[in-house]
C-alpha atoms as a PDB file:
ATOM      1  CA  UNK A   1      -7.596 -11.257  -9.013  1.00  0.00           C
ATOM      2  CA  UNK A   2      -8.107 -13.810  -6.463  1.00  0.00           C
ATOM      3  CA  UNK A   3      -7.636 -11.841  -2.665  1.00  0.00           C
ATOM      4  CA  UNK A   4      -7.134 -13.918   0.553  1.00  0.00           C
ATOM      5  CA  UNK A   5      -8.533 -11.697   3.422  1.00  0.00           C
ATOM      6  CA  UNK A   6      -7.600 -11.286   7.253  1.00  0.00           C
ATOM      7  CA  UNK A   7      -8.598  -9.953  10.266  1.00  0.00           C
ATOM      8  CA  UNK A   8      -6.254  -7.962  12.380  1.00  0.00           C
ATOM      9  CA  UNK A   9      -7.957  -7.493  15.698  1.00  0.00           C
ATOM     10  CA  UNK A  10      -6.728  -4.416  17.415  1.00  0.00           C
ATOM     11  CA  UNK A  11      -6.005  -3.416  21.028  1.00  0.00           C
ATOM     12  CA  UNK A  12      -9.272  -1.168  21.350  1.00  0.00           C
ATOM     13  CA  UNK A  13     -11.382  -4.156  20.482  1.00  0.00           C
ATOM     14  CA  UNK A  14     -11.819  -2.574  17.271  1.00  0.00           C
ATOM     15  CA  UNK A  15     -10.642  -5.212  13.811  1.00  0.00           C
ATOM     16  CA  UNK A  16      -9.226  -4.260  10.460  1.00  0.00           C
ATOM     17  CA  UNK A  17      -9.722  -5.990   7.439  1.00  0.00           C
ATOM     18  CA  UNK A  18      -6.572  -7.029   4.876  1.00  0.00           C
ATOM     19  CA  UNK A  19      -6.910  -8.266   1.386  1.00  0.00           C
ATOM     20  CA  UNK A  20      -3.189  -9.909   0.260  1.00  0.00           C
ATOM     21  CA  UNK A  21      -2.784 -11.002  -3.138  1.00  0.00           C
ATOM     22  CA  UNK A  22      -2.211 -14.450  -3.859  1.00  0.00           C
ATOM     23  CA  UNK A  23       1.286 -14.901  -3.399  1.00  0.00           C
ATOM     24  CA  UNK A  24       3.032 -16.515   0.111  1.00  0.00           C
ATOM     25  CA  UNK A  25       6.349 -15.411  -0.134  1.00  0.00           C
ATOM     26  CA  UNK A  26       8.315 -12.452  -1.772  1.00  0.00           C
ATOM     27  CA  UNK A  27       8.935  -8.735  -0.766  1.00  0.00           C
ATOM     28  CA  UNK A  28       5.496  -6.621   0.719  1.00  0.00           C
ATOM     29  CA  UNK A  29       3.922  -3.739  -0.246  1.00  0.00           C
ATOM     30  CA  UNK A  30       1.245  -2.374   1.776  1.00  0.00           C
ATOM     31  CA  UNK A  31      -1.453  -0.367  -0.007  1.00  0.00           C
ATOM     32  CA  UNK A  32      -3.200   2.338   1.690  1.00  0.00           C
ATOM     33  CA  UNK A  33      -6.422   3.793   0.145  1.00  0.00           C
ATOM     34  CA  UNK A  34      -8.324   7.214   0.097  1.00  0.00           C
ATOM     35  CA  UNK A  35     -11.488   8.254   1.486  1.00  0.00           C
ATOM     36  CA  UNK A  36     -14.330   5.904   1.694  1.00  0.00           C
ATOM     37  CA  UNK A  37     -12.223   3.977  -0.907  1.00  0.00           C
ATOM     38  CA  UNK A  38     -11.902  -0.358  -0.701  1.00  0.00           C
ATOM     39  CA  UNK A  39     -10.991  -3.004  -3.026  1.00  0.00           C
ATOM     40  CA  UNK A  40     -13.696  -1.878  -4.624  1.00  0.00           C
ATOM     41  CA  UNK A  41     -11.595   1.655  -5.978  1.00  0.00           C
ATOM     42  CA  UNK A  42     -11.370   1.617  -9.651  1.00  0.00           C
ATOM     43  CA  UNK A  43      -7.583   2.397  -8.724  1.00  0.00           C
ATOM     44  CA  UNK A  44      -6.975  -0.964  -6.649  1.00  0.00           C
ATOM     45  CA  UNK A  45      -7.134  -3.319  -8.895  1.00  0.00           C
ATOM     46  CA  UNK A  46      -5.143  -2.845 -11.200  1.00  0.00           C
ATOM     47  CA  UNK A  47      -1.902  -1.977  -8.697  1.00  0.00           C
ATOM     48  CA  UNK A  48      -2.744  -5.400  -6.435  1.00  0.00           C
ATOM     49  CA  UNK A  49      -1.796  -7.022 -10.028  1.00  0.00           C
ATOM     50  CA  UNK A  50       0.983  -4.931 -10.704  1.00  0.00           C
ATOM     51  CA  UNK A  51       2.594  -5.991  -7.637  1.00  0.00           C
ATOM     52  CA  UNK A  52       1.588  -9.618  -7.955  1.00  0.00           C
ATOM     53  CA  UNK A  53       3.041  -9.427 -11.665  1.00  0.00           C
ATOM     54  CA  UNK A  54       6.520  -8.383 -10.391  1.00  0.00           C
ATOM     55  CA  UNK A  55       6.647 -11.139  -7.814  1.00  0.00           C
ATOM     56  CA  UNK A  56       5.802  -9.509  -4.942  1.00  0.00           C
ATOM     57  CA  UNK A  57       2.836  -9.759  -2.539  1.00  0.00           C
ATOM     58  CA  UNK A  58       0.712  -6.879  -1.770  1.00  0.00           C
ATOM     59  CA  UNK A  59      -1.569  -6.200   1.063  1.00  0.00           C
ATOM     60  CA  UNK A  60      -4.285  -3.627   1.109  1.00  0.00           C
ATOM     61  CA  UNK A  61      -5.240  -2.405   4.316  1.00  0.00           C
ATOM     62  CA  UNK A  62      -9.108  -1.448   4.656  1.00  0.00           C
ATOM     63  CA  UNK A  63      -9.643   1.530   7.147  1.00  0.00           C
ATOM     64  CA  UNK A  64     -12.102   0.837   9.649  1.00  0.00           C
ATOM     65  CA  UNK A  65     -15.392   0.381   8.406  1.00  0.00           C
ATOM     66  CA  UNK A  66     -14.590   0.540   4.889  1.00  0.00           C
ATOM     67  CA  UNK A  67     -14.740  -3.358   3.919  1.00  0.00           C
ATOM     68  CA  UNK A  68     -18.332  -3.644   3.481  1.00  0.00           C
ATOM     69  CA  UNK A  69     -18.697  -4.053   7.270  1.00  0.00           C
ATOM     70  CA  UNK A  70     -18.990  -1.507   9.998  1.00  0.00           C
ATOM     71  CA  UNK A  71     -16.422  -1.397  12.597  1.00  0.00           C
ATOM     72  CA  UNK A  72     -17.639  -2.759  16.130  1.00  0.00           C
ATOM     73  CA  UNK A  73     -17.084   1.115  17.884  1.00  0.00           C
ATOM     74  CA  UNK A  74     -18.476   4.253  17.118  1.00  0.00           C
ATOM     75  CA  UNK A  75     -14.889   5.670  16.059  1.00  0.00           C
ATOM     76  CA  UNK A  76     -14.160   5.606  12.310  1.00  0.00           C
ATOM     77  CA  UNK A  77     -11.174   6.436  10.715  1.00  0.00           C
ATOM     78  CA  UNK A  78      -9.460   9.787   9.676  1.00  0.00           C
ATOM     79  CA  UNK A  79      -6.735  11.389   7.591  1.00  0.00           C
ATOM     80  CA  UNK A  80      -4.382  12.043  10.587  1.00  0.00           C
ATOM     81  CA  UNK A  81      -5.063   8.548  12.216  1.00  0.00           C
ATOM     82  CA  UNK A  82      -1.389   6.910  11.815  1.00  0.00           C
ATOM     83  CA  UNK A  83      -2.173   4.303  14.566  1.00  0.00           C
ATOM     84  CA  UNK A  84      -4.085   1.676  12.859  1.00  0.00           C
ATOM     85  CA  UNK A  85      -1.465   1.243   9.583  1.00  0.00           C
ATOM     86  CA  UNK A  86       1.331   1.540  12.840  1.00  0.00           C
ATOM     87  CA  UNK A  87      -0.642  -1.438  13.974  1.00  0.00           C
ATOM     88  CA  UNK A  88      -0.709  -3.527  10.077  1.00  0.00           C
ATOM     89  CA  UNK A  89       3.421  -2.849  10.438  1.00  0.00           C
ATOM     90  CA  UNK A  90       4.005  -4.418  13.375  1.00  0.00           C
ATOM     91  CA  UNK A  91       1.907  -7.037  12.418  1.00  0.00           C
ATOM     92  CA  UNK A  92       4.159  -8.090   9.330  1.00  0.00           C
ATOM     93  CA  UNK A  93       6.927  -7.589  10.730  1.00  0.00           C
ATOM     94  CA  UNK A  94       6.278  -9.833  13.472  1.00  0.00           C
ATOM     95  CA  UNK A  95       5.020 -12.269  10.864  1.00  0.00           C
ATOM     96  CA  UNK A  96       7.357 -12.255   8.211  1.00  0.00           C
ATOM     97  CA  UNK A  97      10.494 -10.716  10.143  1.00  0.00           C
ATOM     98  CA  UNK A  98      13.182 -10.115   7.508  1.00  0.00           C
ATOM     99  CA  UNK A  99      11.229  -9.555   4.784  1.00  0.00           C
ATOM    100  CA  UNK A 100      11.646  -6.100   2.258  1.00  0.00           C
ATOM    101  CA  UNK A 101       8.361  -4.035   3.553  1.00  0.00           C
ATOM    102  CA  UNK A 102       7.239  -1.040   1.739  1.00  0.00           C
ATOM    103  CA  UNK A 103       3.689   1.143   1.201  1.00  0.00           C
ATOM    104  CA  UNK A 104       2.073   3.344  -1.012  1.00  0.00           C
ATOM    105  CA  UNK A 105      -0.697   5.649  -0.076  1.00  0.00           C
ATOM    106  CA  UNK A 106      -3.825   7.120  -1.835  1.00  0.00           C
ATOM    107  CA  UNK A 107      -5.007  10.478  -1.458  1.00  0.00           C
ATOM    108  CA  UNK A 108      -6.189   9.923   1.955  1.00  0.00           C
ATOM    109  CA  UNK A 109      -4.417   7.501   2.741  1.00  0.00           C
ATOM    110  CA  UNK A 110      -1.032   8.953   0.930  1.00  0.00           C
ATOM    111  CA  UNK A 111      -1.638  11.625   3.910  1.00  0.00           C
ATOM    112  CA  UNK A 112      -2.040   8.987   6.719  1.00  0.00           C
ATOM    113  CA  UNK A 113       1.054   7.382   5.105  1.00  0.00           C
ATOM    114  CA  UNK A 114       3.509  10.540   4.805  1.00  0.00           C
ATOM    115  CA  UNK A 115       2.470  11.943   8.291  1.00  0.00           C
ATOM    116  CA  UNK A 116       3.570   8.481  10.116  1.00  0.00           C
ATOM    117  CA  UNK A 117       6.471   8.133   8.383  1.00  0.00           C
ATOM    118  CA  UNK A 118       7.303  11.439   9.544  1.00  0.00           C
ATOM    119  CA  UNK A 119       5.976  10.907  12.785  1.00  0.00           C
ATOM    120  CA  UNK A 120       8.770   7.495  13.452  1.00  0.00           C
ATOM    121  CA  UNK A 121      11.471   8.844  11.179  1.00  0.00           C
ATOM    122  CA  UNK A 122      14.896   7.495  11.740  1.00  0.00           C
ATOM    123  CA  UNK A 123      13.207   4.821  13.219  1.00  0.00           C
ATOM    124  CA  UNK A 124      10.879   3.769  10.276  1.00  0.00           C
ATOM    125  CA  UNK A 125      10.979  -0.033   9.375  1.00  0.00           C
ATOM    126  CA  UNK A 126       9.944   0.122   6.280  1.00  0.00           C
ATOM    127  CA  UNK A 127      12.339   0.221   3.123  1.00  0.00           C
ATOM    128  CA  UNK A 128      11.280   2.725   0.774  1.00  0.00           C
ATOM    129  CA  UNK A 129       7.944   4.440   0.215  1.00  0.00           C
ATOM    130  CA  UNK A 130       5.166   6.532  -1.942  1.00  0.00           C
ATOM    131  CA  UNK A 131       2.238   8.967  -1.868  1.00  0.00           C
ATOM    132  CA  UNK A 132      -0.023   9.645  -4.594  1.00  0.00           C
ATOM    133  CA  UNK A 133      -1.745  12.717  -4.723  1.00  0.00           C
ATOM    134  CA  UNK A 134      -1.601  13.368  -0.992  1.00  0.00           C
ATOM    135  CA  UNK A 135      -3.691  16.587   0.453  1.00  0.00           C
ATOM    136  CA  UNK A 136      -0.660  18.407   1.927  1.00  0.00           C
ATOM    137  CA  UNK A 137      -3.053  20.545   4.190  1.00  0.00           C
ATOM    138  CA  UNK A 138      -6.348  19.829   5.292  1.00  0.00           C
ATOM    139  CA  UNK A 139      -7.448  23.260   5.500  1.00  0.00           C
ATOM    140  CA  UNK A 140      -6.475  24.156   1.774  1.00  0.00           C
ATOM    141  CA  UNK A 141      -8.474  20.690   0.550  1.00  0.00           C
ATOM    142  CA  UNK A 142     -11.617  21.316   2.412  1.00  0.00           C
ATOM    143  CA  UNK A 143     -11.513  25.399   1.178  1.00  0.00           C
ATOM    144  CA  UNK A 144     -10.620  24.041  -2.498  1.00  0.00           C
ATOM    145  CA  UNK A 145     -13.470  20.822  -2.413  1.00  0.00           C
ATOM    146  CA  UNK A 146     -15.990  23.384  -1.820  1.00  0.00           C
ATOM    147  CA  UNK A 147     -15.105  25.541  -5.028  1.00  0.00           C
ATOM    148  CA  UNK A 148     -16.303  25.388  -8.918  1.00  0.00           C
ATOM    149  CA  UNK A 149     -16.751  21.128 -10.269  1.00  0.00           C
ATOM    150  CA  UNK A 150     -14.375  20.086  -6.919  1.00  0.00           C
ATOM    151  CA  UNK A 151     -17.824  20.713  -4.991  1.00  0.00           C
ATOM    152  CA  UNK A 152     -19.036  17.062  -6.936  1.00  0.00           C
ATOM    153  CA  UNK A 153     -16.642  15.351  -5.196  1.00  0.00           C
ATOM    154  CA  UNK A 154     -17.337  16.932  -2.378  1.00  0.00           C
ATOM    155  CA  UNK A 155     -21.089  16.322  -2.284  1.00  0.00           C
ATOM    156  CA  UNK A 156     -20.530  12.257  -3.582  1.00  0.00           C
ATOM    157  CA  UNK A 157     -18.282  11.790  -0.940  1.00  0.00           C
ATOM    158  CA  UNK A 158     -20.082  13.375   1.934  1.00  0.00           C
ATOM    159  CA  UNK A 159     -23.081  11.819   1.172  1.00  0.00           C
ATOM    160  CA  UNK A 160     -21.404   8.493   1.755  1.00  0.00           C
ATOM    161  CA  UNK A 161     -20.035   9.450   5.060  1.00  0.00           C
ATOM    162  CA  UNK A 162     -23.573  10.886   6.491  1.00  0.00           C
ATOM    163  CA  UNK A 163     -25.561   7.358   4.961  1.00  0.00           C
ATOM    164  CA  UNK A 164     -22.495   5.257   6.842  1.00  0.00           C
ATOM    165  CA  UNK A 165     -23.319   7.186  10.052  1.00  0.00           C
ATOM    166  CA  UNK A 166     -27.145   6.893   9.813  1.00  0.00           C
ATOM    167  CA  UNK A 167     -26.935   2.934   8.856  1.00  0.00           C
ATOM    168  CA  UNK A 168     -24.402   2.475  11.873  1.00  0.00           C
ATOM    169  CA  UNK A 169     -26.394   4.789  14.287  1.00  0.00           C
ATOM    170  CA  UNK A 170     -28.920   1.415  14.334  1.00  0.00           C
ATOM    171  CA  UNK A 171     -26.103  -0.250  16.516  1.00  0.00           C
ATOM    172  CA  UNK A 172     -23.869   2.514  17.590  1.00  0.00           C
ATOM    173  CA  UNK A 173     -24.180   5.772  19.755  1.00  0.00           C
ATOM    174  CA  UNK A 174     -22.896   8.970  19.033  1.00  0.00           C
ATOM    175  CA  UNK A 175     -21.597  12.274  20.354  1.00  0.00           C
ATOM    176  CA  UNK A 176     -23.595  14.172  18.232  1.00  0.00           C
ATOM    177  CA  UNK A 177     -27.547  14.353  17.234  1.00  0.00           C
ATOM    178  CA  UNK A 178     -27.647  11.825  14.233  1.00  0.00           C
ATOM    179  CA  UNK A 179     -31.111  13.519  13.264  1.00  0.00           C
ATOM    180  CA  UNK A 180     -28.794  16.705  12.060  1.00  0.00           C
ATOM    181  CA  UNK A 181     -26.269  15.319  10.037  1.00  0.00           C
ATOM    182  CA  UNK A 182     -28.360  15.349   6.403  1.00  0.00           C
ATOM    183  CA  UNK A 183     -27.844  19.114   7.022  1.00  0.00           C
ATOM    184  CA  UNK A 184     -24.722  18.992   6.400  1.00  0.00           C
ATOM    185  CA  UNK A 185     -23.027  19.611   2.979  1.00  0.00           C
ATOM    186  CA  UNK A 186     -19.329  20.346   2.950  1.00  0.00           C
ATOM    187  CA  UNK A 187     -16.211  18.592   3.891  1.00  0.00           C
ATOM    188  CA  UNK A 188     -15.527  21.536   6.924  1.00  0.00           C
ATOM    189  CA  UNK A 189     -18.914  21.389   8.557  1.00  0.00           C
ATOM    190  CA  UNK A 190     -19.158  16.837   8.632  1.00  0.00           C
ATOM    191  CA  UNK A 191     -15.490  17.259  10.009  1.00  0.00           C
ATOM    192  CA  UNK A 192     -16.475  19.595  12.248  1.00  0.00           C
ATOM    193  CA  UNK A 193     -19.524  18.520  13.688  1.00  0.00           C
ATOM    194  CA  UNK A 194     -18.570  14.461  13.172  1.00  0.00           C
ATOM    195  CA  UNK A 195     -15.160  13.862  12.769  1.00  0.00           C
ATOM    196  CA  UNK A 196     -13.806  15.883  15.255  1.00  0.00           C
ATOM    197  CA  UNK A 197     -16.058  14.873  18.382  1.00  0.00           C
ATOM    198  CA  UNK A 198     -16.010  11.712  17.001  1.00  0.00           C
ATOM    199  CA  UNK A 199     -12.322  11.197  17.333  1.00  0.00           C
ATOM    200  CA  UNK A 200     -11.577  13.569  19.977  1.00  0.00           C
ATOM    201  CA  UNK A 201     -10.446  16.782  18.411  1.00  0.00           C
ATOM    202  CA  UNK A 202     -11.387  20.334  19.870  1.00  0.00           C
ATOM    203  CA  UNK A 203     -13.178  21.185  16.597  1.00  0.00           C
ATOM    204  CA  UNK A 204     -12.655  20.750  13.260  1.00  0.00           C
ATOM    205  CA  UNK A 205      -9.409  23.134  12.958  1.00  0.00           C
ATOM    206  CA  UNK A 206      -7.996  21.641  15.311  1.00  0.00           C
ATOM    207  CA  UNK A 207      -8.517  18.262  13.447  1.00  0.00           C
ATOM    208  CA  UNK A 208      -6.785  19.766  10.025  1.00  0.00           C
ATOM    209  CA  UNK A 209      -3.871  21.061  11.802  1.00  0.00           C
ATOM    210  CA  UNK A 210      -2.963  18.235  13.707  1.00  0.00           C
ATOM    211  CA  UNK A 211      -3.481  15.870  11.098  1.00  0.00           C
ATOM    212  CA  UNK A 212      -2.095  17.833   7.659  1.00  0.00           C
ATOM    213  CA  UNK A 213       1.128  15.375   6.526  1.00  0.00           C
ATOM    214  CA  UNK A 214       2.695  18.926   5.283  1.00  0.00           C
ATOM    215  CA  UNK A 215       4.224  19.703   8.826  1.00  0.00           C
ATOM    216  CA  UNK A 216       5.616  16.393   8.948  1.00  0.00           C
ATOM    217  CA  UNK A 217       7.486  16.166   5.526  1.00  0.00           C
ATOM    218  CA  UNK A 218      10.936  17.541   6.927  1.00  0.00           C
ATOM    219  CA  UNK A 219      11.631  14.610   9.219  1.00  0.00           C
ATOM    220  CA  UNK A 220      11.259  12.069   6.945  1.00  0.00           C
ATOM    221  CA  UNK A 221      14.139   9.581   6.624  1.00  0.00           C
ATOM    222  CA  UNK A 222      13.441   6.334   4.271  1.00  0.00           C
ATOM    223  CA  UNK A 223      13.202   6.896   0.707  1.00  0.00           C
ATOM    224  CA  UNK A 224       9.798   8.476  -0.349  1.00  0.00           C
ATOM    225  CA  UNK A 225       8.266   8.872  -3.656  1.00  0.00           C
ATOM    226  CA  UNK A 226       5.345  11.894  -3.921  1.00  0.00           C
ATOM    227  CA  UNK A 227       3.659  11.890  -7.610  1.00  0.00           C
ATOM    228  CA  UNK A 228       1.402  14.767  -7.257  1.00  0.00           C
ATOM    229  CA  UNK A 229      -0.585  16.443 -10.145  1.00  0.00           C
ATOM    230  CA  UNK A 230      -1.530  20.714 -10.392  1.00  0.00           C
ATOM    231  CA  UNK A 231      -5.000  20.292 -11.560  1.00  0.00           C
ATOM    232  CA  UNK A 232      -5.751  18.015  -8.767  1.00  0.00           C
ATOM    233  CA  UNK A 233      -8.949  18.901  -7.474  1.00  0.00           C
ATOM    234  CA  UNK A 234      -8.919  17.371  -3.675  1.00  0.00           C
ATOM    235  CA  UNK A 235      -5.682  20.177  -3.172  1.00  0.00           C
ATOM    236  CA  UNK A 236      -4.635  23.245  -3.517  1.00  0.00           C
ATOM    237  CA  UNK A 237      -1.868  24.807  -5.867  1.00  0.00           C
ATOM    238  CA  UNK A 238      -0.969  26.827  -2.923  1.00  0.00           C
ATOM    239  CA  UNK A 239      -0.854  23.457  -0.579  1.00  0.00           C
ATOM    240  CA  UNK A 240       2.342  21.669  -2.586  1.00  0.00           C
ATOM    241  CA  UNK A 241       5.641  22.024  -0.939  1.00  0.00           C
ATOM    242  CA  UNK A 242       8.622  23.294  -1.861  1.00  0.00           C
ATOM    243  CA  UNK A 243      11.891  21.965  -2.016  1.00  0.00           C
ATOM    244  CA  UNK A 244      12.652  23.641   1.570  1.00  0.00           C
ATOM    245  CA  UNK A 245       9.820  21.898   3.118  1.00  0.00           C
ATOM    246  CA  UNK A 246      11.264  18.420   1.868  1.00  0.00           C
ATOM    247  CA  UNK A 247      13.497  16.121   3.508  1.00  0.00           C
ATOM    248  CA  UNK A 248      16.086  15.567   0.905  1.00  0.00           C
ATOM    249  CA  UNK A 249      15.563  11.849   1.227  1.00  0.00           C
ATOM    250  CA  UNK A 250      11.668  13.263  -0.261  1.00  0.00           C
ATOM    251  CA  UNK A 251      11.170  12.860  -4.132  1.00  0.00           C
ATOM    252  CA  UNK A 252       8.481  14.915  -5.770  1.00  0.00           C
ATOM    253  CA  UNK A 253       6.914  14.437  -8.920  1.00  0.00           C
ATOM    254  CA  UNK A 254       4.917  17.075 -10.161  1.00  0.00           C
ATOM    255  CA  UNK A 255       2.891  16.983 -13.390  1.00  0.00           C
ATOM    256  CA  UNK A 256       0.732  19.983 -14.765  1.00  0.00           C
ATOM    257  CA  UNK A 257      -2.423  17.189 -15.626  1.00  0.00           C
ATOM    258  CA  UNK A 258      -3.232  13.958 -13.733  1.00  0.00           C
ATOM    259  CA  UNK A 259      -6.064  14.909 -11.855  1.00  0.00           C
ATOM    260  CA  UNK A 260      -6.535  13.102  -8.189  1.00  0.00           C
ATOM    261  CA  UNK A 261      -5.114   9.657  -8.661  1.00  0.00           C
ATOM    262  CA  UNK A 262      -5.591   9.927 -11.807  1.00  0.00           C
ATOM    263  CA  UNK A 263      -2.494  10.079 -14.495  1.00  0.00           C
ATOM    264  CA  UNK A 264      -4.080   8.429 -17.894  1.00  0.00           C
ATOM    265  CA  UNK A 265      -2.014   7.898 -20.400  1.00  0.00           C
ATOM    266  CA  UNK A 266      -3.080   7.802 -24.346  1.00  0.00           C
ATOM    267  CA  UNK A 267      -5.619   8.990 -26.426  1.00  0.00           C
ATOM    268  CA  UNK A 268      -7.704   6.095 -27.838  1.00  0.00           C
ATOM    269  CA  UNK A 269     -10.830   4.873 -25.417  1.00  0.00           C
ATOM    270  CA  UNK A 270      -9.895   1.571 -24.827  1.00  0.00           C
ATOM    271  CA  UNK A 271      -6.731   1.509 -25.141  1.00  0.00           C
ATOM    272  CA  UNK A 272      -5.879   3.656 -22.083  1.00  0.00           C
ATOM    273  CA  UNK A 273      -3.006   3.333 -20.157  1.00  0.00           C
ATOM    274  CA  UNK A 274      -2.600   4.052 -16.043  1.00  0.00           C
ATOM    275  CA  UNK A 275       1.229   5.497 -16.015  1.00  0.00           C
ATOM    276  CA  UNK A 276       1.026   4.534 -12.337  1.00  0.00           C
ATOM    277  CA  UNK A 277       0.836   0.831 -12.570  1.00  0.00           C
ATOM    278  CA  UNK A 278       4.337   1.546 -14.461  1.00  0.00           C
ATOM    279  CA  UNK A 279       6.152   4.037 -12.378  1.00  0.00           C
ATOM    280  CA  UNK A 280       5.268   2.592  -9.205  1.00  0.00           C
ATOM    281  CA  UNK A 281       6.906  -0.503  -9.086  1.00  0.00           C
ATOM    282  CA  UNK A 282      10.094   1.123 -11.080  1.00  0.00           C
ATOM    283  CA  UNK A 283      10.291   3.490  -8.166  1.00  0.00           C
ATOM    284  CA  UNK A 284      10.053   0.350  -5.199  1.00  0.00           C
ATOM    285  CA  UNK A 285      12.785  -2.003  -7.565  1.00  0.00           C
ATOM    286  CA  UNK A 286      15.323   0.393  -6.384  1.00  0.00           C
ATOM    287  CA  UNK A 287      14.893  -0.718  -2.969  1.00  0.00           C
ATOM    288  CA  UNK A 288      13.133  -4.914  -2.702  1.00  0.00           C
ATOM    289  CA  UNK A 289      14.149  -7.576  -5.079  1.00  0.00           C
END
């Protein structure tokens, strides 16, 4: 699929980069993706055309530094920071006032997305929304990442985040001695001794608490959509909420397999089918035509 891209330039000095499908008018859906993720996520593709197949434009919103060019500061991005989508929002809606506005969220970015919308509540702009395979609590995903075939994940993923800070470190100080960050090999110890400082937490506990989406679930007030899967191995069993911790405007979709972001249907190698592509937009033609 053919993207268009912009560059929102933020109030920091900072930019983020937006790749729409090819569509100029119709209902929005802004996609949010998960750690380290871009247009590049095996996952991306195929939704941007799902939305563009049902007449609707889609935007996916890079976090900083995750296009395929670093961000100008030495910040990054972060599962609790809400302000930068805030910012993509108010950008549309300034831009196309009127028009039916919803998002979906990634892993990652499915927490980023559930803890703003609980953050603006009644006050949300947006029409309807959904989360796939969020990580309820930080705490639980970091203790379960570093446990049994989760710790591959964990070691892919953290190895891109220390390269991205030693390639960046050629044009951008830090709070923290570069030289030491090879040492580290778990999600808890980068997050502690880059994340937080980097972004102004106390340490990294502080950082998981304050940034979890769980807390944040109760006060939500637009329709949401969470398809979450058991065997997921970026969360933990003990991490899903229950219906008490669930605005009752809050859906939840629970399936025993489905992995992270994952939910494969059929047998036959080749002939796969991602049960995603087809529940999402069922789910958002309740609420934009």
């Amino acid at each position: 699929m053919v993207l268009k891209y912009e560059r929102l330039e933020l109030q920091d000095g900072d930019f983020l980069d937006l790749a729409w499908t090819a569509r100029e008018d119709g209902p929005i859906v802004v996609v949010l993706h998960g750690l380290e993720g871009s247009y590049r996520s095996h996952y991306i593709p195929g939704i941007l055309e799902t939305i563009h197949s049902h007449g609707w434009r889609g935007v996916l919103v890079h976090f900083r530094g995750c296009s395929g060019e670093h961000n100008r500061l030495s910040r990054a991005y972060h599962s609790g920071d809400t302000s930068d989508f805030a910012a993509v929002i108010r950008h549309i809606k300034i831009c196309e006032p009127g028009v039916p506005l919803v998002a979906l969220g990634y892993s990652m970015g499915g927490n980023v997305f559930l803890k703003w919308v609980g953050e603006t509540g009644a006050n949300n702009p947006l029409c309807a929304g959904i989360a796939v395979s969020p990580t309820f609590d930080l705490h639980l995903a970091a203790q379960e990442l570093d446990k049994g075939f989760s710790r591959l994940y964990q070691w892919y993923l953290v190895k891109r985040l220390v390269n991205k800070i030693k390639m960046k470190s050629q044009t951008a100080s830090f709070p923290f001695d570069v030289e030491q960050i090879t040492t580290l090999k778990t999600f808890r110890d980068f997050d502690d001794y880059v994340t937080a400082p980097l972004h102004e937490f106390a340490g990294v506990d502080d950082y998981y608490t304050r940034s979890s989406c769980g807390p944040y679930l109760l006060d939500i007030r637009i329709p949401t959509l969470i398809i979450h899967a058991k065997d997921d191995p970026f969360s933990s069993v003990e991490a899903i909420p229950t219906v008490d911790q669930l605005s009752p405007i809050v859906s939840l979709e629970l399936s025993a397999r489905g992995g992270h972001v994952g939910f494969v249907q059929g047998t036959f190698p080749g002939k796969e089918e991602y049960w995603l592509e087809k529940r999402i937009p069922e789910y958002f033609k309740q609420y934009i035509t």
